[in-house]
PDB file of N, CA and C in Angstrom:
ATOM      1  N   UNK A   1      15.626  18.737  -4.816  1.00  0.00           N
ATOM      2  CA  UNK A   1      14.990  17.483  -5.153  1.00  0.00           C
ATOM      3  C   UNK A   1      14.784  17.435  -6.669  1.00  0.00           C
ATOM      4  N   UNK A   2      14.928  16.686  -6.889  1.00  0.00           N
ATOM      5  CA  UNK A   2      14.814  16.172  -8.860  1.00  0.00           C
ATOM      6  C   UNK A   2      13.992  15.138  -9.055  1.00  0.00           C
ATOM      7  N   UNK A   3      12.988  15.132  -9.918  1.00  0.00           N
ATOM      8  CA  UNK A   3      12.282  14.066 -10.687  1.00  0.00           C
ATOM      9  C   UNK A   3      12.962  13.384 -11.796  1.00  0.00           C
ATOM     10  N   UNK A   4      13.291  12.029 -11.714  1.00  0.00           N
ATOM     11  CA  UNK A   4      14.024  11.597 -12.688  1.00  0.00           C
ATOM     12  C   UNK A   4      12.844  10.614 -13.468  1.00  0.00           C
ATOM     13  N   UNK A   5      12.686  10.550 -14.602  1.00  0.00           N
ATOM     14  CA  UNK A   5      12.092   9.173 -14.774  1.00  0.00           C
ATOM     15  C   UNK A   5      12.798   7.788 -15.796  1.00  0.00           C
ATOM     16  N   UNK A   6      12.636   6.554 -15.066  1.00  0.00           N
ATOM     17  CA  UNK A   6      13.224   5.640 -15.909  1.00  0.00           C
ATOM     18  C   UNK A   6      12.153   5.053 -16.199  1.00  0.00           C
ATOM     19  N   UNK A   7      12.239   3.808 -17.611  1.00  0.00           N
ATOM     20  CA  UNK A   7      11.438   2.755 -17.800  1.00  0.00           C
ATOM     21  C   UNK A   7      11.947   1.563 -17.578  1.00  0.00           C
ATOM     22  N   UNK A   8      11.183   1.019 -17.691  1.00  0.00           N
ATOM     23  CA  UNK A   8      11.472  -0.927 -17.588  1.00  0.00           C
ATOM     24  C   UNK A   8      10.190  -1.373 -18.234  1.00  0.00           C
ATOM     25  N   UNK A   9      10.506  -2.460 -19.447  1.00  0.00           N
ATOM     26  CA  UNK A   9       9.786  -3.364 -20.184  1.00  0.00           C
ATOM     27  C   UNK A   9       9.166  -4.600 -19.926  1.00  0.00           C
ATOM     28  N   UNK A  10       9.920  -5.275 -18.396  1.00  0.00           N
ATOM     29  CA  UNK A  10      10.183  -6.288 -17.613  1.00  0.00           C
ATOM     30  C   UNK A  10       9.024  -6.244 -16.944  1.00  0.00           C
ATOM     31  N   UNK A  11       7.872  -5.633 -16.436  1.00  0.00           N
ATOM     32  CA  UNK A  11       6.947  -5.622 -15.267  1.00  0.00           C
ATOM     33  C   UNK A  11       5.738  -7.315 -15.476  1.00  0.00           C
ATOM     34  N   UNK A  12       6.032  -8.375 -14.903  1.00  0.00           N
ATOM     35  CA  UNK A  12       4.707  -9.249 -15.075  1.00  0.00           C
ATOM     36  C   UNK A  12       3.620  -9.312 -14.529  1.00  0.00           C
ATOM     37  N   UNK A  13       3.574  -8.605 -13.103  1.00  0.00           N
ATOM     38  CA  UNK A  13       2.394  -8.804 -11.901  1.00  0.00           C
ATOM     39  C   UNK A  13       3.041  -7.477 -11.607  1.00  0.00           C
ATOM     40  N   UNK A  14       1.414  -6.838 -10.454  1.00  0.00           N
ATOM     41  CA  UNK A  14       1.598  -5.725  -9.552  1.00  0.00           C
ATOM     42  C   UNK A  14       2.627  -6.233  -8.565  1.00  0.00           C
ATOM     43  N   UNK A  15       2.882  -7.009  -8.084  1.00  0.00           N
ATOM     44  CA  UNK A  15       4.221  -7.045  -6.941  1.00  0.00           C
ATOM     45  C   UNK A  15       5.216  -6.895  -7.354  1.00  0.00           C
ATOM     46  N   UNK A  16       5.925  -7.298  -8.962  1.00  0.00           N
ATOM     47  CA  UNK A  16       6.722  -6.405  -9.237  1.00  0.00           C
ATOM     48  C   UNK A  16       6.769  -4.858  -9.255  1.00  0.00           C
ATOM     49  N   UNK A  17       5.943  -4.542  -9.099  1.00  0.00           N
ATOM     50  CA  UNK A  17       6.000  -2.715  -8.358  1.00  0.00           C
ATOM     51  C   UNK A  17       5.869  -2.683  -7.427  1.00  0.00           C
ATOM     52  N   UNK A  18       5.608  -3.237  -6.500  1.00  0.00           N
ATOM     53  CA  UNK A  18       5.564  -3.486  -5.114  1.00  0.00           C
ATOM     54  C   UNK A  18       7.194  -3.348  -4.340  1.00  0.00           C
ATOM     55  N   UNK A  19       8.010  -4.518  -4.912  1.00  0.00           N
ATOM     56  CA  UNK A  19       9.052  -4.798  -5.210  1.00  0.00           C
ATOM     57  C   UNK A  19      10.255  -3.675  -4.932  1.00  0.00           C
ATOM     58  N   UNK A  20       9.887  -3.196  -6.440  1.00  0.00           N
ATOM     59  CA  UNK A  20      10.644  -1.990  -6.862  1.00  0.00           C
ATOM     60  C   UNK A  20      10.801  -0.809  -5.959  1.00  0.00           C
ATOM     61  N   UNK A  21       9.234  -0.086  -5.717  1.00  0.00           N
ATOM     62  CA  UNK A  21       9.224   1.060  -5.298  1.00  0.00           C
ATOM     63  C   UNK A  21       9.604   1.027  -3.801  1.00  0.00           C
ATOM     64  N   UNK A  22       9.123   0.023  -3.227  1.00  0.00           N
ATOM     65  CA  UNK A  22      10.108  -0.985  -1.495  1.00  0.00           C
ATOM     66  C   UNK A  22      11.609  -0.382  -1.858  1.00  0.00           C
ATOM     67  N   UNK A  23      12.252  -0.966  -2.544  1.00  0.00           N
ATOM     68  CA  UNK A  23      14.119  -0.829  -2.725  1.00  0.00           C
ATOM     69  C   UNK A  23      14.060   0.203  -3.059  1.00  0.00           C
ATOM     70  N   UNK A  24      13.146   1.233  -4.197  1.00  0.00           N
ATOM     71  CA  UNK A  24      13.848   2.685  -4.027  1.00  0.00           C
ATOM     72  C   UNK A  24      13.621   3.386  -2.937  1.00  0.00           C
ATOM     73  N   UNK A  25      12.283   3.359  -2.228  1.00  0.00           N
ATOM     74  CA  UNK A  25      12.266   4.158  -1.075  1.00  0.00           C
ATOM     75  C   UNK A  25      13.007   4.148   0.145  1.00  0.00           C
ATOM     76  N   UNK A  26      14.002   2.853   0.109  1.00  0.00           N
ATOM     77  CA  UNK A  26      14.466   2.718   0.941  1.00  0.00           C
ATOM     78  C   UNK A  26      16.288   3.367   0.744  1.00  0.00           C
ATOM     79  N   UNK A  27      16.453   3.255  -0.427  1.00  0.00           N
ATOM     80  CA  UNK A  27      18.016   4.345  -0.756  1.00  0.00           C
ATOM     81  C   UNK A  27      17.724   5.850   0.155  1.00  0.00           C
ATOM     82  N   UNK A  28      18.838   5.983   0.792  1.00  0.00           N
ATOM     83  CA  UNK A  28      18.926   7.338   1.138  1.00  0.00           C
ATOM     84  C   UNK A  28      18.811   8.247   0.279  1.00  0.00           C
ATOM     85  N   UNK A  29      17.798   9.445   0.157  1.00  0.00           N
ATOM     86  CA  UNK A  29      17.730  10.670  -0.567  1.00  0.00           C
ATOM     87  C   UNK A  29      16.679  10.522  -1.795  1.00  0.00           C
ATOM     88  N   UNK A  30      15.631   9.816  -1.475  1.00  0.00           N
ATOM     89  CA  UNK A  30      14.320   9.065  -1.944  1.00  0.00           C
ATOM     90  C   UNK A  30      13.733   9.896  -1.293  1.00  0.00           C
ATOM     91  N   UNK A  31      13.125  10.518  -1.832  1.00  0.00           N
ATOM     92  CA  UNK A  31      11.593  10.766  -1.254  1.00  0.00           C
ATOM     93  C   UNK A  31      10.661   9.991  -1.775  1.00  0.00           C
ATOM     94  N   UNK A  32      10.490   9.734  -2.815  1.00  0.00           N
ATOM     95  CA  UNK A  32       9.162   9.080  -3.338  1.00  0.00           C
ATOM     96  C   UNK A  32       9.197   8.541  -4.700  1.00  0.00           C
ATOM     97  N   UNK A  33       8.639   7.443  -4.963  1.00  0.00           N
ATOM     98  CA  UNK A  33       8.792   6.152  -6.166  1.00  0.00           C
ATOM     99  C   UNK A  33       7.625   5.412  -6.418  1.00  0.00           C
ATOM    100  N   UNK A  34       7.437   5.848  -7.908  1.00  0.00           N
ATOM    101  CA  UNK A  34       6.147   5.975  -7.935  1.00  0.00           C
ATOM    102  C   UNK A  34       6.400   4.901  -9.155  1.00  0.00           C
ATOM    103  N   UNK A  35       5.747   3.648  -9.612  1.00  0.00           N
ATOM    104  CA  UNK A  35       6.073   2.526 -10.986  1.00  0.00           C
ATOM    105  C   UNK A  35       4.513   2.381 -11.026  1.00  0.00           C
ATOM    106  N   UNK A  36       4.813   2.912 -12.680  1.00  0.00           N
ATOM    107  CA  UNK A  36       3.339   2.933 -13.403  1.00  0.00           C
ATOM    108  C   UNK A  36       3.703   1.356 -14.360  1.00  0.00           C
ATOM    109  N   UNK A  37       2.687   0.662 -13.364  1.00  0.00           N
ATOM    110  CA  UNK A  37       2.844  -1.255 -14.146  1.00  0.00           C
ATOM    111  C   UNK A  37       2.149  -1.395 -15.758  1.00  0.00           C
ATOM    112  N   UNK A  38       1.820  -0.370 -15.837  1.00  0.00           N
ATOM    113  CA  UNK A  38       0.988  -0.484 -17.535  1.00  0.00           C
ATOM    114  C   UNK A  38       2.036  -0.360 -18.514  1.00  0.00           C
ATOM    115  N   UNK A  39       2.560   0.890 -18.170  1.00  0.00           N
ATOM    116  CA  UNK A  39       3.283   1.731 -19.137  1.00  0.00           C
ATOM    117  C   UNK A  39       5.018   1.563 -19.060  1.00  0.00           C
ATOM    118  N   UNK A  40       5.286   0.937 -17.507  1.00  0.00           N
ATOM    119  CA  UNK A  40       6.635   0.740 -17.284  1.00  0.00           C
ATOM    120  C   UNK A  40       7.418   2.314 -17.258  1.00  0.00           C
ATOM    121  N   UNK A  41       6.502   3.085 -16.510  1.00  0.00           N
ATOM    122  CA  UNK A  41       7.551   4.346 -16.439  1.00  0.00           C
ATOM    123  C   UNK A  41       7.843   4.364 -14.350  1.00  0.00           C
ATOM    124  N   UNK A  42       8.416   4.760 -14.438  1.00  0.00           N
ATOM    125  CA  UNK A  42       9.276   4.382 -13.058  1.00  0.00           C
ATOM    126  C   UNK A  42       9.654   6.291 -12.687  1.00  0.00           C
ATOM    127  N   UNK A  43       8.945   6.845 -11.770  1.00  0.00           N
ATOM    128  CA  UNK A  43       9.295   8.225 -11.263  1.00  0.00           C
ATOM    129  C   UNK A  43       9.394   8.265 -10.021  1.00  0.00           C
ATOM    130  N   UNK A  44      11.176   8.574  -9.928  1.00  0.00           N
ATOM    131  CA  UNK A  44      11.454   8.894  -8.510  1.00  0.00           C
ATOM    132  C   UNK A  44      11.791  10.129  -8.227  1.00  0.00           C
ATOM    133  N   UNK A  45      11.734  10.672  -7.069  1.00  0.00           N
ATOM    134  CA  UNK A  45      11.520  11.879  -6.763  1.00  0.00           C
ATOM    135  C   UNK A  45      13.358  11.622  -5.683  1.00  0.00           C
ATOM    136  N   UNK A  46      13.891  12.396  -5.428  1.00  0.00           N
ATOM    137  CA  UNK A  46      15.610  12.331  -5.074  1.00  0.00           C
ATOM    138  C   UNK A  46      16.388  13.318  -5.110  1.00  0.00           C
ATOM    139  N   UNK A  47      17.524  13.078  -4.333  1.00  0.00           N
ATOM    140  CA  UNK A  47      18.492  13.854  -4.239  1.00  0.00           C
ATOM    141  C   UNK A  47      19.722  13.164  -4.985  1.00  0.00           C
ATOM    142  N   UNK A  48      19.843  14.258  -6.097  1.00  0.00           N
ATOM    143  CA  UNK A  48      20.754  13.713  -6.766  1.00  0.00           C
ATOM    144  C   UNK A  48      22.033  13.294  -6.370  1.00  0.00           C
ATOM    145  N   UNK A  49      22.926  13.910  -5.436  1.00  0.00           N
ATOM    146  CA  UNK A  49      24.358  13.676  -4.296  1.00  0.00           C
ATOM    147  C   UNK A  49      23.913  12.052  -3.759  1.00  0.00           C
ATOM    148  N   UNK A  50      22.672  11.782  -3.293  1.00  0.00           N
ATOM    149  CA  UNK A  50      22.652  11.090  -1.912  1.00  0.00           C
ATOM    150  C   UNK A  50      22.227   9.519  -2.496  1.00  0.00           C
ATOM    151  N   UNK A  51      21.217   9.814  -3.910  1.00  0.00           N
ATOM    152  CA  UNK A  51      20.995   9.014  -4.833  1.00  0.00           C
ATOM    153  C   UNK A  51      20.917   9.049  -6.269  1.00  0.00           C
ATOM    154  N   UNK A  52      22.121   9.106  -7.089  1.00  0.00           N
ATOM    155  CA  UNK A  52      22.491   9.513  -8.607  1.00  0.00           C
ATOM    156  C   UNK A  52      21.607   8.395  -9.090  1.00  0.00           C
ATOM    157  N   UNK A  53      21.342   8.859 -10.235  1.00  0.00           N
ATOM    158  CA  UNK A  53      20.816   7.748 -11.573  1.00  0.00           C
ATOM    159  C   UNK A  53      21.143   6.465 -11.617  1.00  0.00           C
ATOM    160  N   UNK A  54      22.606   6.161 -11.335  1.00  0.00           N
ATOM    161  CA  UNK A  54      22.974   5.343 -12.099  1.00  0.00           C
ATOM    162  C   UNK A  54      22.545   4.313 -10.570  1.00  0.00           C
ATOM    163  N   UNK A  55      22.912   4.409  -9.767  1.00  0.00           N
ATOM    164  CA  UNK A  55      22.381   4.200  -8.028  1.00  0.00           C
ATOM    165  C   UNK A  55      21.128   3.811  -8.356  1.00  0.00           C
ATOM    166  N   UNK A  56      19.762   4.296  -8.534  1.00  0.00           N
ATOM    167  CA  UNK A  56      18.424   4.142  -8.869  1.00  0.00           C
ATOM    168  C   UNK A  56      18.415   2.590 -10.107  1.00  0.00           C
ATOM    169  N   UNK A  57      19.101   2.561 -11.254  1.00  0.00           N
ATOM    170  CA  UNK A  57      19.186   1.875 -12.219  1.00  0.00           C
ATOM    171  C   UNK A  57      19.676   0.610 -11.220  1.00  0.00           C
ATOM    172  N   UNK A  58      20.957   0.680 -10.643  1.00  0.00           N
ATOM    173  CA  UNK A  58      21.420  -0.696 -10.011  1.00  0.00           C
ATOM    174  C   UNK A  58      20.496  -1.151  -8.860  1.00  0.00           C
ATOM    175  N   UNK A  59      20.004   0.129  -8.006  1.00  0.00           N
ATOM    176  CA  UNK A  59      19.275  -1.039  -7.433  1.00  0.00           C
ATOM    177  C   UNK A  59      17.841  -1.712  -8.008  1.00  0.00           C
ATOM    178  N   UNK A  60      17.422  -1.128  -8.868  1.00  0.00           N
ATOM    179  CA  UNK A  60      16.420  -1.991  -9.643  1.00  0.00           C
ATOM    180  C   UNK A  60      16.914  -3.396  -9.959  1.00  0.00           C
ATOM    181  N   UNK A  61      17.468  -3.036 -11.165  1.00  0.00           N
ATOM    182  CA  UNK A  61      18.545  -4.481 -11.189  1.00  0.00           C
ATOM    183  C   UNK A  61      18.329  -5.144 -10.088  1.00  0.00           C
ATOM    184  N   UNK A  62      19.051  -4.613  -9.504  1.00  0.00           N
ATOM    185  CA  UNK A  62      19.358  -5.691  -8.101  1.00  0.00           C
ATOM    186  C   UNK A  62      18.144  -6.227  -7.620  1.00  0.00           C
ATOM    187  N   UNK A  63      16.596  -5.866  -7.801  1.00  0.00           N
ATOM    188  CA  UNK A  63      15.257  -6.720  -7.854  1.00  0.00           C
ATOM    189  C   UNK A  63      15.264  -7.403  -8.842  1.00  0.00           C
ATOM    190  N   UNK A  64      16.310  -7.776  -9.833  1.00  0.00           N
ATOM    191  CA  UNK A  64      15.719  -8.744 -10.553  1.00  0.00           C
ATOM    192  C   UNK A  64      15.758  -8.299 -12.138  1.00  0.00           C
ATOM    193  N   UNK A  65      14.795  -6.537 -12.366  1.00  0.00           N
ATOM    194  CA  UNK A  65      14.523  -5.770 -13.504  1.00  0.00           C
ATOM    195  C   UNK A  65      15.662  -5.030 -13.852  1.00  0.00           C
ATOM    196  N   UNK A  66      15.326  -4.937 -15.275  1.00  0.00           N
ATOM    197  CA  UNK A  66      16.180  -4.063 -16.208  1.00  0.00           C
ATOM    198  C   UNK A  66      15.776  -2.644 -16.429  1.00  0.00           C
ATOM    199  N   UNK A  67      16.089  -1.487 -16.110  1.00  0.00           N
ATOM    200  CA  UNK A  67      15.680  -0.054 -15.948  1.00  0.00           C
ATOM    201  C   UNK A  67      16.508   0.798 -16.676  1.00  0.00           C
ATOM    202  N   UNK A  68      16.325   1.653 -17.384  1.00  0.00           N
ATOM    203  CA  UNK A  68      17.081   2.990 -17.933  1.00  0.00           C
ATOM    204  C   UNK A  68      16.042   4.042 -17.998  1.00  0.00           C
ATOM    205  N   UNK A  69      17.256   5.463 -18.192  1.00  0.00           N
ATOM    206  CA  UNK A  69      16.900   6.304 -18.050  1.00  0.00           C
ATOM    207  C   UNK A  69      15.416   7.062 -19.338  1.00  0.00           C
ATOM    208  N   UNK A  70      14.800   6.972 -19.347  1.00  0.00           N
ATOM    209  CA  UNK A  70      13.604   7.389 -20.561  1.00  0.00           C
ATOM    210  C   UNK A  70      13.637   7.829 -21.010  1.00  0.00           C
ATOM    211  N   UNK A  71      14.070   8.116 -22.387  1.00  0.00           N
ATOM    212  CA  UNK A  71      14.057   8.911 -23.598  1.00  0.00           C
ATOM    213  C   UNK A  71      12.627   9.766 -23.925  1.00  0.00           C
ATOM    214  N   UNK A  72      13.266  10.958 -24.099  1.00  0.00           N
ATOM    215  CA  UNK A  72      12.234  11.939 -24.422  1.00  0.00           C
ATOM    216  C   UNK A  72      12.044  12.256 -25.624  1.00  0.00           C
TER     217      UNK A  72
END
């Protein structure tokens, strides 16, 4: 299991995290998706094979938001 974290700048209301963490938990190889609405950091917990990065990024998108991976 791997902790990845992305951000998104995009958050207007708590149901946009609502939203979000709904569509990631539902990708196969999710365990857990956690969107901090203050700060826009986005931590999912995954299997990298079952759900890669780039997988996590599109289905955000696909709610609507813009997501990448977080620079350290």
């Amino acid at each position: 299991m791997t902790k990845t974290i992305l951000r998104s700048d995009e958050f207007s209301c708590p149901s946009c995290v609502v939203k979000i963490e709904k569509a990631l938990k539902a990708l196969p190889g999710v365990s857990e998706a956690k969107v901090h609405f203050n700060t826009g950091r986005i931590e999912v917990a995954h299997d990298q094979t079952a759900a890669p990065v780039d997988t996590l990024v599109q289905t955000i998108r696909a709610t609507g938001y813009e997501a990448r991976p977080a620079a350290f």
